[in-house]
Protein backbone atom coordinates (compact mmCIF):
# COMPACT_ATOMS: atom_id res chain seq x y z
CA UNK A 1 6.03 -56.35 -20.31
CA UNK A 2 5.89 -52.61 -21.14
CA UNK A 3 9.53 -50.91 -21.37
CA UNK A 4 10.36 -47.92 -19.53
CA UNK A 5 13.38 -45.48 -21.08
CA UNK A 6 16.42 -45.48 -18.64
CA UNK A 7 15.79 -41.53 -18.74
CA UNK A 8 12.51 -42.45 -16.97
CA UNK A 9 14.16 -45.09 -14.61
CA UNK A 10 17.07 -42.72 -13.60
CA UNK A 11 13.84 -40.28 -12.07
CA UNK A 12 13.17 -42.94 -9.24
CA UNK A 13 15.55 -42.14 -5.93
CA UNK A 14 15.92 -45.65 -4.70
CA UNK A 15 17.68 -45.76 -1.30
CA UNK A 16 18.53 -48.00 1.94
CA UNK A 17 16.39 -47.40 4.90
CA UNK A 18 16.83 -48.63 9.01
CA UNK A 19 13.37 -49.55 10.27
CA UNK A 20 13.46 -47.25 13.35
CA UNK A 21 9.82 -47.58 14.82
CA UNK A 22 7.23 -49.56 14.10
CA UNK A 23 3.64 -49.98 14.83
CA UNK A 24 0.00 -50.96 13.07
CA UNK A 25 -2.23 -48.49 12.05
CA UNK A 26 -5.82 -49.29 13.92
CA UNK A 27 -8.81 -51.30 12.29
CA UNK A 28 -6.67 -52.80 9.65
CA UNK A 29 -5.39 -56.00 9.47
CA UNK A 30 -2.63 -55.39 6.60
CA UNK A 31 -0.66 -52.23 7.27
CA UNK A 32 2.08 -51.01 9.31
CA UNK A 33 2.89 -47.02 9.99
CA UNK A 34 6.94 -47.47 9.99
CA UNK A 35 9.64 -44.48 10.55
CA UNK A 36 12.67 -45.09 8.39
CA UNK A 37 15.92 -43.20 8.64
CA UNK A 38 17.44 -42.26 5.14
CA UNK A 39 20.31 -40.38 7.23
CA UNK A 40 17.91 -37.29 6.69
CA UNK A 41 18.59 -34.22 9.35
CA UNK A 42 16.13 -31.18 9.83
CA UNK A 43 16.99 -27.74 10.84
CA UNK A 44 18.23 -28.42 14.14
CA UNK A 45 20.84 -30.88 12.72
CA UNK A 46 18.41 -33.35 14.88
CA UNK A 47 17.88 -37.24 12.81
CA UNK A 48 14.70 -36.94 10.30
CA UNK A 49 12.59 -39.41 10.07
CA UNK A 50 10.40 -40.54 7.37
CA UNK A 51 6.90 -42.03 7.53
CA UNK A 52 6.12 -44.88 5.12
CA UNK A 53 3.10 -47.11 5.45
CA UNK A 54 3.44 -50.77 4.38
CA UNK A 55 0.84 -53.45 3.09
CA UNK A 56 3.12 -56.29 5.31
CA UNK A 57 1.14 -56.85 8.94
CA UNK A 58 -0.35 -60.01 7.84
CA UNK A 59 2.90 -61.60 6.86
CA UNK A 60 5.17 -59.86 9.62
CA UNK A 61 2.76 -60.84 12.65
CA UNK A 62 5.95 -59.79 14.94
CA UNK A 63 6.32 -56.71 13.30
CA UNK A 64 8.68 -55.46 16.28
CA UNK A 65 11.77 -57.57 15.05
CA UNK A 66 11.89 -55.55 12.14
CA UNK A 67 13.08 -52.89 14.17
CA UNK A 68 16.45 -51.96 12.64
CA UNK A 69 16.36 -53.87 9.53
CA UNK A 70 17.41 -51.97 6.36
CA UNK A 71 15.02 -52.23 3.22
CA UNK A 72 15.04 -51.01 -0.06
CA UNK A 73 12.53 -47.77 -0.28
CA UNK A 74 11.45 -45.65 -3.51
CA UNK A 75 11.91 -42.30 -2.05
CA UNK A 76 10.32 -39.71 -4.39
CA UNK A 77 6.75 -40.49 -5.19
CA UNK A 78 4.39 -38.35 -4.73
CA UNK A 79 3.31 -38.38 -0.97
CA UNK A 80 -0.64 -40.47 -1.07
CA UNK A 81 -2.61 -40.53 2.34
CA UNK A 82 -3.76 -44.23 3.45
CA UNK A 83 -6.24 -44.60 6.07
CA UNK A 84 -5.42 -41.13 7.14
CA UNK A 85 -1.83 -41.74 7.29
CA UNK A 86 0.44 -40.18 5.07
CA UNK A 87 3.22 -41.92 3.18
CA UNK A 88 6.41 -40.61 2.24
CA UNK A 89 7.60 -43.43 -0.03
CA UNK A 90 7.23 -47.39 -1.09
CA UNK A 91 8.92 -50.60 0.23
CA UNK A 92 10.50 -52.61 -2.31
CA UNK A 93 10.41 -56.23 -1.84
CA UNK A 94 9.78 -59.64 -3.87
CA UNK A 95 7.45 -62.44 -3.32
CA UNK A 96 9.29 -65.35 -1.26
CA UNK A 97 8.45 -69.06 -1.86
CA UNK A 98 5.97 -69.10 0.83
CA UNK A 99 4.33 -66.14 -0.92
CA UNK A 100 5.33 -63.95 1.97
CA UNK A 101 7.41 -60.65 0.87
CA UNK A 102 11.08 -60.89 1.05
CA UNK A 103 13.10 -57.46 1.62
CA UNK A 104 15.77 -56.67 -0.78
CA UNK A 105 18.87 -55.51 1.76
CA UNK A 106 22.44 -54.70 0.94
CA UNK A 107 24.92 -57.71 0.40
CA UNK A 108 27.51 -55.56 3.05
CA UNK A 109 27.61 -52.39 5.89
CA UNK A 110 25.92 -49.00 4.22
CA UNK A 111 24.74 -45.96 5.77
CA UNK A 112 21.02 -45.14 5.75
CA UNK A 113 19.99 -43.56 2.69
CA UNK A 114 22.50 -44.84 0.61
CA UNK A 115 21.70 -44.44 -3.19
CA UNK A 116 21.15 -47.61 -5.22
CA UNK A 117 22.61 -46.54 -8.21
């Protein structure tokens, strides 16, 4: 295991995001183009969305029913285009004893974009 300094871990923004849409990205078989809300507003006041691409299609064949589930996201790395979508952050989520990934959620009611501090 290689250690990271907690002055490196305190640089990742980990917050709660709602799964607001939801859909595959064509000719893949693995990835799904999802819009999270982090409670983010633009200019107009109006609710930001933010565009994450996930590795989970094979294991979340209804994808739809994830539609307002909250997940734990990594926020601030550097934006990386996949299959010419671009991604605005990383689900975090653990292997499940089926092998399937398991989301981390809050243990109670939280706001989008809560901070996991």
């Amino acid at each position: 295991m290689e250690y990271v300094s907690f002055e490196e871990f305190k640089k990742m923004d980990i917050r709660v995001g709602k799964i607001m849409e939801i859909e595959p990205i064509p000719e893949t078989d693995k990835l799904l183009r999802c819009q999270i809300d982090f409670g983010e507003v633009n200019e107009s006041g109006e609710k930001k969305l933010r565009q994450i691409i996930s590795g989970i299609r094979e294991s979340y064949p209804e994808y739809e029913k994830l539609i307002g589930k909250f997940a734990l996201y990594i926020v601030n790395l550097e934006p990386r285009t996949i299959k010419g979508f671009e991604s605005n952050g990383m689900l975090m989520a653990v292997d499940g004893l089926d092998g399937k990934p398991v989301f981390l959620i809050p243990d109670g009611e939280v706001n989008p974009g809560a901070r996991i501090h």
